[in-house]
C-alpha atoms as a PDB file:
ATOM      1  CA  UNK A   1     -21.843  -8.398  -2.308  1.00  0.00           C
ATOM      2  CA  UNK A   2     -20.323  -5.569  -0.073  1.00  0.00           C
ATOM      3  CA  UNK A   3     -16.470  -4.399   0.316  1.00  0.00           C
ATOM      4  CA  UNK A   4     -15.361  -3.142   4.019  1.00  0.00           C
ATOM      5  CA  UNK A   5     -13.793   0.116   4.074  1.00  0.00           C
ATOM      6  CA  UNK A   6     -11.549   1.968   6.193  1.00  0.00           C
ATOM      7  CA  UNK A   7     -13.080   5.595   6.939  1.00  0.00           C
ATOM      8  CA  UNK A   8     -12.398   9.518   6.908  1.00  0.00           C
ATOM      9  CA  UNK A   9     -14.456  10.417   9.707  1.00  0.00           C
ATOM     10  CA  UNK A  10     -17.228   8.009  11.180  1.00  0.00           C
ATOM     11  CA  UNK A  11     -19.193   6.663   8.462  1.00  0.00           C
ATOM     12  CA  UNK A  12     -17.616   8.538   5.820  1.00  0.00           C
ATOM     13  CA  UNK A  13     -15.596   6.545   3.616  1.00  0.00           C
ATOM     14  CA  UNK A  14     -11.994   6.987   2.336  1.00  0.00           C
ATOM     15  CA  UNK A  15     -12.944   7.453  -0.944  1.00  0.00           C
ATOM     16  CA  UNK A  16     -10.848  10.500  -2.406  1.00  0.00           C
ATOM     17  CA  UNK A  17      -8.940  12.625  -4.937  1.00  0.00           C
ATOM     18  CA  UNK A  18      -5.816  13.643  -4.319  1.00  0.00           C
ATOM     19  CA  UNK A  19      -2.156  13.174  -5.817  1.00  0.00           C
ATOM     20  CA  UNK A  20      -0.266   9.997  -5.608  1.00  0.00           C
ATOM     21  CA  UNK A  21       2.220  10.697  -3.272  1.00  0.00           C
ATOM     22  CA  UNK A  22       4.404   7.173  -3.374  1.00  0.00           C
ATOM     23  CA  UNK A  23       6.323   5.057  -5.873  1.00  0.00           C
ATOM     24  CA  UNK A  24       6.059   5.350  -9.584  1.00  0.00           C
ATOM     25  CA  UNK A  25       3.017   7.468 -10.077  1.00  0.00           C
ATOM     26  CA  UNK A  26       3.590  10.140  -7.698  1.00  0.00           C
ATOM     27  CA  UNK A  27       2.415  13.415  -8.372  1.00  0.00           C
ATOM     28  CA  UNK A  28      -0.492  12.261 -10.724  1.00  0.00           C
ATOM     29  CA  UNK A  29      -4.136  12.911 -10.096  1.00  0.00           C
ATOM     30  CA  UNK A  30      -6.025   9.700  -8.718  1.00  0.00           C
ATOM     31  CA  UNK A  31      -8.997   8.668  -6.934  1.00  0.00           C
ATOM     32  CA  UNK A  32      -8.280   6.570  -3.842  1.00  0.00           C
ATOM     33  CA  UNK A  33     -10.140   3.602  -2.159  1.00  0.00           C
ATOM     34  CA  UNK A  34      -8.781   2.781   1.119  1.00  0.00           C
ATOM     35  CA  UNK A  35     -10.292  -0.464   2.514  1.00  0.00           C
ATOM     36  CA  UNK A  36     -10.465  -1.780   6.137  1.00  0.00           C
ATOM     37  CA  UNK A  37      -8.582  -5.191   7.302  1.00  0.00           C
ATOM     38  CA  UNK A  38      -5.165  -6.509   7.061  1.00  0.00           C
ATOM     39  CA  UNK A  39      -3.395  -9.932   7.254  1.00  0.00           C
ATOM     40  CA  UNK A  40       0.178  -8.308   8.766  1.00  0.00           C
ATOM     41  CA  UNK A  41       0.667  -5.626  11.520  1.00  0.00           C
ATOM     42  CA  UNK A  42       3.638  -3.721  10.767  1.00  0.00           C
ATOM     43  CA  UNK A  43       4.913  -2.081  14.150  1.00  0.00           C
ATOM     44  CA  UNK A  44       5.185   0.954  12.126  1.00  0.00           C
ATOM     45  CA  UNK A  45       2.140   1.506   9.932  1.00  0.00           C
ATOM     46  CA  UNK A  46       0.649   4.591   9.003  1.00  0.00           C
ATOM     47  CA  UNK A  47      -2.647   3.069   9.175  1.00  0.00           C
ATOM     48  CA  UNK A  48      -3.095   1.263  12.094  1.00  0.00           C
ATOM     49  CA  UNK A  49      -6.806   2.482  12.361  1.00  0.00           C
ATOM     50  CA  UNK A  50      -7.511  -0.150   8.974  1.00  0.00           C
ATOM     51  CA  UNK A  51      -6.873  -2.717  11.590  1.00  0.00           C
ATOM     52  CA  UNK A  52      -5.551  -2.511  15.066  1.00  0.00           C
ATOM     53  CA  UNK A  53      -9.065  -2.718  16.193  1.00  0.00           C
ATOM     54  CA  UNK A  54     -10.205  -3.503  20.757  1.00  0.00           C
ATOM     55  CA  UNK A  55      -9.406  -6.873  21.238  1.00  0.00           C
ATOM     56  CA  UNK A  56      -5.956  -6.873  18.366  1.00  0.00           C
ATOM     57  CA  UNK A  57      -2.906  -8.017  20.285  1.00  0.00           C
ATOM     58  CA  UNK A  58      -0.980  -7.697  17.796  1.00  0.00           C
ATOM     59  CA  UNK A  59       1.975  -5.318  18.416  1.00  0.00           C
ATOM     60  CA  UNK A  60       2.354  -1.375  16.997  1.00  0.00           C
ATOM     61  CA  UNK A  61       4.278   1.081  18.618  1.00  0.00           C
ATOM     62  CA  UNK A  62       1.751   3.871  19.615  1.00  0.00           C
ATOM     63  CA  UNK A  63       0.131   1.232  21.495  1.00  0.00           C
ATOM     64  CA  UNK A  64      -3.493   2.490  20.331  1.00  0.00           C
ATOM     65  CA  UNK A  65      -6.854   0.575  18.952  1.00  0.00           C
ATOM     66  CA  UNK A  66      -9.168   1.522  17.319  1.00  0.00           C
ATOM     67  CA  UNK A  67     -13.264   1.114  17.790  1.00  0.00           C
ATOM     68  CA  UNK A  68     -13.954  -0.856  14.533  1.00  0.00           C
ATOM     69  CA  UNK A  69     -17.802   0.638  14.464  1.00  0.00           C
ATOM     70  CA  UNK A  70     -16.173   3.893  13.883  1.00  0.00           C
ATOM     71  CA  UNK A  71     -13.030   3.038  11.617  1.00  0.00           C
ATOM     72  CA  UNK A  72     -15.137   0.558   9.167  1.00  0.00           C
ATOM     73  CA  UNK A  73     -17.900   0.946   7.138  1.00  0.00           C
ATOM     74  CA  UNK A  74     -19.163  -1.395   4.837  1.00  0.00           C
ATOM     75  CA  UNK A  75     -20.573  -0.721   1.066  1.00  0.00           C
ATOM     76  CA  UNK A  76     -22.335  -2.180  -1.869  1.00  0.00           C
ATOM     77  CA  UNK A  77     -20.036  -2.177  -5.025  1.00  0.00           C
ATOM     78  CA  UNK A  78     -22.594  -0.062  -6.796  1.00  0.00           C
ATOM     79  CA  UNK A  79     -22.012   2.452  -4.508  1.00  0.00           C
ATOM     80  CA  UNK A  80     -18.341   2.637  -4.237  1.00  0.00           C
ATOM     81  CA  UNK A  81     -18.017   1.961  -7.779  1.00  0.00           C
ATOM     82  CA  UNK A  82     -20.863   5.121  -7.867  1.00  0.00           C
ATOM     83  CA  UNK A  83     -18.437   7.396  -5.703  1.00  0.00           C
ATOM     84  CA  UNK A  84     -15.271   6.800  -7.481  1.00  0.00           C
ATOM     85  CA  UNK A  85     -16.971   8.250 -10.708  1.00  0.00           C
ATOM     86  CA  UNK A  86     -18.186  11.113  -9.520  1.00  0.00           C
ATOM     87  CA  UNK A  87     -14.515  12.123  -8.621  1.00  0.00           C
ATOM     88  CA  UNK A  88     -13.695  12.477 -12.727  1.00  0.00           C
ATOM     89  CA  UNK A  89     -10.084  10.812 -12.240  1.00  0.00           C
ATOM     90  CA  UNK A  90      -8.524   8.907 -14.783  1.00  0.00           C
ATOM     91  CA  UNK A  91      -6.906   6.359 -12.610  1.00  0.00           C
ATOM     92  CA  UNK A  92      -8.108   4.573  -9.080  1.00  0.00           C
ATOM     93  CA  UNK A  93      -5.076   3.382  -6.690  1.00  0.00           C
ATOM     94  CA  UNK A  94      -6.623   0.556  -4.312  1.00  0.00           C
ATOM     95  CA  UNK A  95      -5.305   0.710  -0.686  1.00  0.00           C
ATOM     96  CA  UNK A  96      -5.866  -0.106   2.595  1.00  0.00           C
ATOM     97  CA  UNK A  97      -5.084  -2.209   5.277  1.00  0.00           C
ATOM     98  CA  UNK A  98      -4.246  -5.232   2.539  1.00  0.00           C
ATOM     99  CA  UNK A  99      -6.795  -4.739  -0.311  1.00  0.00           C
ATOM    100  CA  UNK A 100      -6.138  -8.295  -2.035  1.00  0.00           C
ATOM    101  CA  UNK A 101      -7.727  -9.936   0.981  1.00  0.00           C
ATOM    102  CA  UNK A 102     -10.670  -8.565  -0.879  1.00  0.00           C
ATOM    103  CA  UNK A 103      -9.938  -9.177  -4.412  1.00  0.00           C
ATOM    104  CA  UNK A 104     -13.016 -10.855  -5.471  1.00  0.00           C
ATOM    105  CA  UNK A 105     -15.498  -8.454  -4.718  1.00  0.00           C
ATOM    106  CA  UNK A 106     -13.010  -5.278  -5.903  1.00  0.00           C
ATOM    107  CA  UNK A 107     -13.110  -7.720  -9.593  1.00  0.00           C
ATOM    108  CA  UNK A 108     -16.791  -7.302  -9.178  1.00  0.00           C
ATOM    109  CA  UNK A 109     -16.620  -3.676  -8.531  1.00  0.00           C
ATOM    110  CA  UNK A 110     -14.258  -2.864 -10.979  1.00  0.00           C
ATOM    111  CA  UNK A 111     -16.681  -4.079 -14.031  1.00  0.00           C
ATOM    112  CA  UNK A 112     -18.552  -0.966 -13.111  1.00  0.00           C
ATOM    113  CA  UNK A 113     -15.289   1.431 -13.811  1.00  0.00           C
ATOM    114  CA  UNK A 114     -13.923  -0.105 -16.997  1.00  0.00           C
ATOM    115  CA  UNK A 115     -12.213   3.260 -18.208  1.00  0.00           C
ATOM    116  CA  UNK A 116     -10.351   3.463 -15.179  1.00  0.00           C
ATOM    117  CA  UNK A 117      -6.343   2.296 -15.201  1.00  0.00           C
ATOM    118  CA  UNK A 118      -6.069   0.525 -11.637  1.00  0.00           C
ATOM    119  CA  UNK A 119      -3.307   0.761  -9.615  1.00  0.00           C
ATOM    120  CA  UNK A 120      -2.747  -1.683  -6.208  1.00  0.00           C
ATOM    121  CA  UNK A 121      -0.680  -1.243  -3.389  1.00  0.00           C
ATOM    122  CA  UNK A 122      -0.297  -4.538  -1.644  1.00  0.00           C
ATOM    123  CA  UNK A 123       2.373  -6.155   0.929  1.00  0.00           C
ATOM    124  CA  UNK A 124       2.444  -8.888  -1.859  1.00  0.00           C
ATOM    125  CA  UNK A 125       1.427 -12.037   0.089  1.00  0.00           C
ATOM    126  CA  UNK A 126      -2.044 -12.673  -0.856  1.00  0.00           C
ATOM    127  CA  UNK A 127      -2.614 -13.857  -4.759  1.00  0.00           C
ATOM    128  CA  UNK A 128      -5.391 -11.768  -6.517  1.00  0.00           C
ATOM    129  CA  UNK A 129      -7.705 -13.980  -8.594  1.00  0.00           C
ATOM    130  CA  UNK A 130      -8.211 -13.837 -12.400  1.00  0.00           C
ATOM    131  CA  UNK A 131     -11.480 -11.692 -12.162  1.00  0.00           C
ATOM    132  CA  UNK A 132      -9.882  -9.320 -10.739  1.00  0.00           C
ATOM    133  CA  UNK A 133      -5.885  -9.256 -11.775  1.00  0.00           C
ATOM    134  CA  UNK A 134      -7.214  -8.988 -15.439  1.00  0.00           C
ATOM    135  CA  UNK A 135      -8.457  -5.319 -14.230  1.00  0.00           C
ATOM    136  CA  UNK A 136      -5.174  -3.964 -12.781  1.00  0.00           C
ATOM    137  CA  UNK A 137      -2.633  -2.007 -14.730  1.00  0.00           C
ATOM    138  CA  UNK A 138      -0.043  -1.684 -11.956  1.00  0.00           C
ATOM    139  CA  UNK A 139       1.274  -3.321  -8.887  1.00  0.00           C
ATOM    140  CA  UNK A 140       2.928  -1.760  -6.014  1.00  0.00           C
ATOM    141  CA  UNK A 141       3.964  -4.127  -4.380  1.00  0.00           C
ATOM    142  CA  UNK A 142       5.859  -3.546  -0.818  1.00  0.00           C
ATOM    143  CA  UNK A 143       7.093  -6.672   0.903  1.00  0.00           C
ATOM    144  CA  UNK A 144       7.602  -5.820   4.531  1.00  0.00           C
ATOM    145  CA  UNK A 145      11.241  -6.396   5.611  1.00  0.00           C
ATOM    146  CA  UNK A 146      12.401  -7.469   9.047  1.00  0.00           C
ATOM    147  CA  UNK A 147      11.960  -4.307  10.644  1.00  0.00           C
ATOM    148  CA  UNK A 148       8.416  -4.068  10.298  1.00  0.00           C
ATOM    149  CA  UNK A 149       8.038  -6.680  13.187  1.00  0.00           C
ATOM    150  CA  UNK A 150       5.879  -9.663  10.846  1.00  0.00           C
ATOM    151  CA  UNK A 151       7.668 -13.166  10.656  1.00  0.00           C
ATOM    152  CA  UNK A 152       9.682 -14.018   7.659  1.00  0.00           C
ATOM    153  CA  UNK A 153       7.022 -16.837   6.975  1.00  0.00           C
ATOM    154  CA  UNK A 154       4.214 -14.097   6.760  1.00  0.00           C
ATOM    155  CA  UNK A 155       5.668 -11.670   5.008  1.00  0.00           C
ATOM    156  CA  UNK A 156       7.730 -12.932   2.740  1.00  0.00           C
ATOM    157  CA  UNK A 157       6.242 -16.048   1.580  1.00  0.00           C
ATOM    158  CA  UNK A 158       8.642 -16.887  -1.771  1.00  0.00           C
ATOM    159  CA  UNK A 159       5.979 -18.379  -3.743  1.00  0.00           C
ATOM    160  CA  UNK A 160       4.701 -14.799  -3.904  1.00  0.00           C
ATOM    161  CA  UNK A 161       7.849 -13.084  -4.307  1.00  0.00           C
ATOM    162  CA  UNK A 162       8.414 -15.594  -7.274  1.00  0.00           C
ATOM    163  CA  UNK A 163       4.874 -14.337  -8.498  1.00  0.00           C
ATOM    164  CA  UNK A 164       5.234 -10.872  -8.724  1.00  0.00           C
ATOM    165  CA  UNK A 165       8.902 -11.144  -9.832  1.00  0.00           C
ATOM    166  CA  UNK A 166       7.715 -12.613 -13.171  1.00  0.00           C
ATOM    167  CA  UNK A 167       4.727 -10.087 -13.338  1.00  0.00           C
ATOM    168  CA  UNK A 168       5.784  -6.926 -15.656  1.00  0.00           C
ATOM    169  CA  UNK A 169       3.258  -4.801 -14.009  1.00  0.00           C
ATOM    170  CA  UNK A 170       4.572  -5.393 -10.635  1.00  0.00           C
ATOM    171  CA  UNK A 171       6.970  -2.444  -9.322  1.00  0.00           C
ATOM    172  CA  UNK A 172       8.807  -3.410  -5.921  1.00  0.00           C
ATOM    173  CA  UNK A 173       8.423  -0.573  -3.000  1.00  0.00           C
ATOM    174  CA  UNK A 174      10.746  -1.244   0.061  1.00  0.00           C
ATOM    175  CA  UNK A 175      10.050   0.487   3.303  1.00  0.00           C
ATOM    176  CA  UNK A 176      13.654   1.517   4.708  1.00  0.00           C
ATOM    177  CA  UNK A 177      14.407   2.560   8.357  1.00  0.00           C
ATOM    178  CA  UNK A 178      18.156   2.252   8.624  1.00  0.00           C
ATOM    179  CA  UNK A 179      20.713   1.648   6.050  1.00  0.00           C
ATOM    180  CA  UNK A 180      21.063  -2.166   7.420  1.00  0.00           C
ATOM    181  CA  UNK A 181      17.727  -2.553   5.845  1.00  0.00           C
ATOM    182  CA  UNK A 182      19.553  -2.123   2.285  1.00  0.00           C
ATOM    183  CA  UNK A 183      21.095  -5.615   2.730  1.00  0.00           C
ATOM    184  CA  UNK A 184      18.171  -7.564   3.248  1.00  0.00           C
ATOM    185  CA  UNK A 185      16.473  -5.446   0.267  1.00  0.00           C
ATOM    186  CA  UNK A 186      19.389  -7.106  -2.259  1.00  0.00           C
ATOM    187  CA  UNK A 187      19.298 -10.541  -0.933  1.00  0.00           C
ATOM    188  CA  UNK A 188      15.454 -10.850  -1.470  1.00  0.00           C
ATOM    189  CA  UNK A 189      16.242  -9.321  -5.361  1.00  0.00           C
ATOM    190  CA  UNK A 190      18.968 -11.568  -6.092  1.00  0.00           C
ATOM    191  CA  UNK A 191      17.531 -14.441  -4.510  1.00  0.00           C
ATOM    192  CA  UNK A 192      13.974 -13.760  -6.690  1.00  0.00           C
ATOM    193  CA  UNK A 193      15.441 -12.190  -9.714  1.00  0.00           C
ATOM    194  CA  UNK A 194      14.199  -8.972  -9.149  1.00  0.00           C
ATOM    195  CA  UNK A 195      15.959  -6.346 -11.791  1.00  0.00           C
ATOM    196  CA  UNK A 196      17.068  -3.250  -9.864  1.00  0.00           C
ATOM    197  CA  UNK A 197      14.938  -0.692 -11.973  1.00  0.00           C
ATOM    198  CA  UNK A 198      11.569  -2.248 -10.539  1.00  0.00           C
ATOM    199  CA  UNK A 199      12.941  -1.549  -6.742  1.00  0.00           C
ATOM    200  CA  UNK A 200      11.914   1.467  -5.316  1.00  0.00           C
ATOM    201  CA  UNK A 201      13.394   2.414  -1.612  1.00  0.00           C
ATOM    202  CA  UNK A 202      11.068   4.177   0.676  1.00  0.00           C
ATOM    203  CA  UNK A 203      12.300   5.858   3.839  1.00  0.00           C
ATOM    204  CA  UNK A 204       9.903   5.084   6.694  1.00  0.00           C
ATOM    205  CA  UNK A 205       8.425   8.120   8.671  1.00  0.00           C
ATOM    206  CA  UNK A 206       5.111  10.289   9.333  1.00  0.00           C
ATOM    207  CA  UNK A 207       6.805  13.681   9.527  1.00  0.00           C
ATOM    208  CA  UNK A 208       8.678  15.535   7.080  1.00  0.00           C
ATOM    209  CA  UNK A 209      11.487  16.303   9.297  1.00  0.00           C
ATOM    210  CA  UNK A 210      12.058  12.061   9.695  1.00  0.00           C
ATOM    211  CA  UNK A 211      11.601  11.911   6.210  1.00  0.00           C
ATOM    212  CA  UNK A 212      14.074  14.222   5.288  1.00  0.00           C
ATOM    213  CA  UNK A 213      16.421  13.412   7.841  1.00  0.00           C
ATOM    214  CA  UNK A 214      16.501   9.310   6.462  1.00  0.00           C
ATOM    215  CA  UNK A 215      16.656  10.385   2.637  1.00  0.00           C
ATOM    216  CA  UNK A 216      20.027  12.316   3.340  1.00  0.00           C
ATOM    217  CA  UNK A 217      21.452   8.786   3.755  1.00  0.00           C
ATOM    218  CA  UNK A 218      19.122   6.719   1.545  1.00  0.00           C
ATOM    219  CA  UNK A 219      19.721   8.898  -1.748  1.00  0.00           C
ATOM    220  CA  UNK A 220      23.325   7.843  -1.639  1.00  0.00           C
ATOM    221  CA  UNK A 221      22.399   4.520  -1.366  1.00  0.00           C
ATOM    222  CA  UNK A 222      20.060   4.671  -4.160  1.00  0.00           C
ATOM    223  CA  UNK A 223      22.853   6.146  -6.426  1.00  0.00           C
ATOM    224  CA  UNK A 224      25.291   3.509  -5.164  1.00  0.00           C
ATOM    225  CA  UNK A 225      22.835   0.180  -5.850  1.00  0.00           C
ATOM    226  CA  UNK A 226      21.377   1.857  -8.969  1.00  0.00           C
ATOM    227  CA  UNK A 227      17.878   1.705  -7.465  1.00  0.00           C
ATOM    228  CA  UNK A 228      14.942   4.534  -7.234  1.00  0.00           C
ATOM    229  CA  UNK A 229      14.091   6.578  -4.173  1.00  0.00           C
ATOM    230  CA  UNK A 230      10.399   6.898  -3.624  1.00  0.00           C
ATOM    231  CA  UNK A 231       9.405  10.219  -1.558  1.00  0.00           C
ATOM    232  CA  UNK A 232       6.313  10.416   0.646  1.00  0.00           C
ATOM    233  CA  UNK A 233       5.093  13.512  -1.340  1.00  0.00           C
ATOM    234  CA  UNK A 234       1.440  13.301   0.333  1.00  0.00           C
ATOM    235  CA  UNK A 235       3.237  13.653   4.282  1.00  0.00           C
ATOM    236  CA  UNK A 236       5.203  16.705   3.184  1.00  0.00           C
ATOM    237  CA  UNK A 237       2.067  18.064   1.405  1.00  0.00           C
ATOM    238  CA  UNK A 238      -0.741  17.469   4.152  1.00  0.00           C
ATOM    239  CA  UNK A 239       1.035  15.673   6.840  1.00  0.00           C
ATOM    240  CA  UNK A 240      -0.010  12.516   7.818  1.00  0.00           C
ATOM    241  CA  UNK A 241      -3.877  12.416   7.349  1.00  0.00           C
ATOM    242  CA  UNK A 242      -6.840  10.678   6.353  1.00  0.00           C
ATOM    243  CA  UNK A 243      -7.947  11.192   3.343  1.00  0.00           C
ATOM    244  CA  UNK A 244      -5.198  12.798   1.447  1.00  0.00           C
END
């Protein structure tokens, strides 16, 4: 049994320590495991190299692919599970690309790091099997709104939403690019129950000065709706980068 990674550098892994930089554990220590592959393609995501391989029509707005030989590398779960130990961090946050379309073999490799508290950063539309949702401690999980350019059916599949609604460890982490975006955030919460101190609003942007720039308006908003701005700590600390 293997799991497909994204990479650093060609085949180097992104397996790292650095500080959580998004959403409810931001500023802690953590390892991270970025993995290769995804089942959406946000027009906007920050890492398109996880899956806008030659050959992906599928739409993002730099217009660039990737060369999957050099942007994937593939690993036993001995050795990632090896790797993440030798970092010394309490807690592993699972990212990628979509990490649950891997789920199975993460359960696998997750018996080898029972110590660890596991945190998952998902778009929310694939459902993690037993094996491996008994492992995880927290859920980010960040369905992607209108903007992001995936159909409603894909993205937001309610079964899901209804899912992780009724799961305590699931937080809710809503990318935001213009205050319009606010609207469809608190239709999907009322319409799947989804208490306003679990939502988390995220201004989109790989710079500091977009960043900055969107939070001016978003904070307010926040205040307003009673709901928690997220920073993007790790783009104001290292810009945006592999492997930080």
């Amino acid at each position: 049994m293997a799991l497909v990674l994204a990479t650093q550098a060609p085949g180097e892994p992104e397996i790292f320590a650095s500080l959580q930089g998004e959403g409810p554990s931001m500023g802690r220590p953590v390892a991270f495991l970025r993995l290769s592959r995804c089942n959406l393609a946000c027009t906007w995501c920050d890492t398109a190299y996880t899956w806008h391989f030659e050959g992906d029509n599928r739409p993002h707005r730099s217009g660039e692919t990737y060369e999957r030989k050099a942007n994937q590398v593939t690993l036993s779960e001995e050795d990632v599970a090896e790797r993440i130990a030798a970092l010394d961090k309490p807690r592993l946050v699972i990212t990628g690309g979509e990490p649950l379309l891997q789920a199975g073999n993460l359960g696998e490799m997750l018996k080898l790091l029972p110590e660890m508290e596991v945190e998952v950063e998902t778009n929310g539309t694939v459902d993690p099997p037993g094996s491996f949702d008994i492992r995880v401690d927290q859920y980010n999980v960040s369905p992607k709104l209108a903007h992001s350019g995936n159909p409603a059916d894909l993205a937001l599949p309610e079964k899901m939403l209804d899912r992780w609604a009724t799961d305590e460890r699931a937080i809710f982490k809503f990318v935001i690019a213009q205050p319009a975006d606010l609207d469809e955030v608190l239709a999907l919460a009322r319409k799947h129950g989804i208490v306003s101190k679990r939502i988390w609003l995220m201004a989109e942007g790989t710079d500091p000065a977009t960043l900055y720039g969107r939070e001016k308006w978003l904070a307010p908003l926040c205040v307003e709706n009673n709901l928690t701005l997220s920073k993007r700590m790790h783009i104001e600390l290292f810009g945006d980068t592999r492997g930080t």
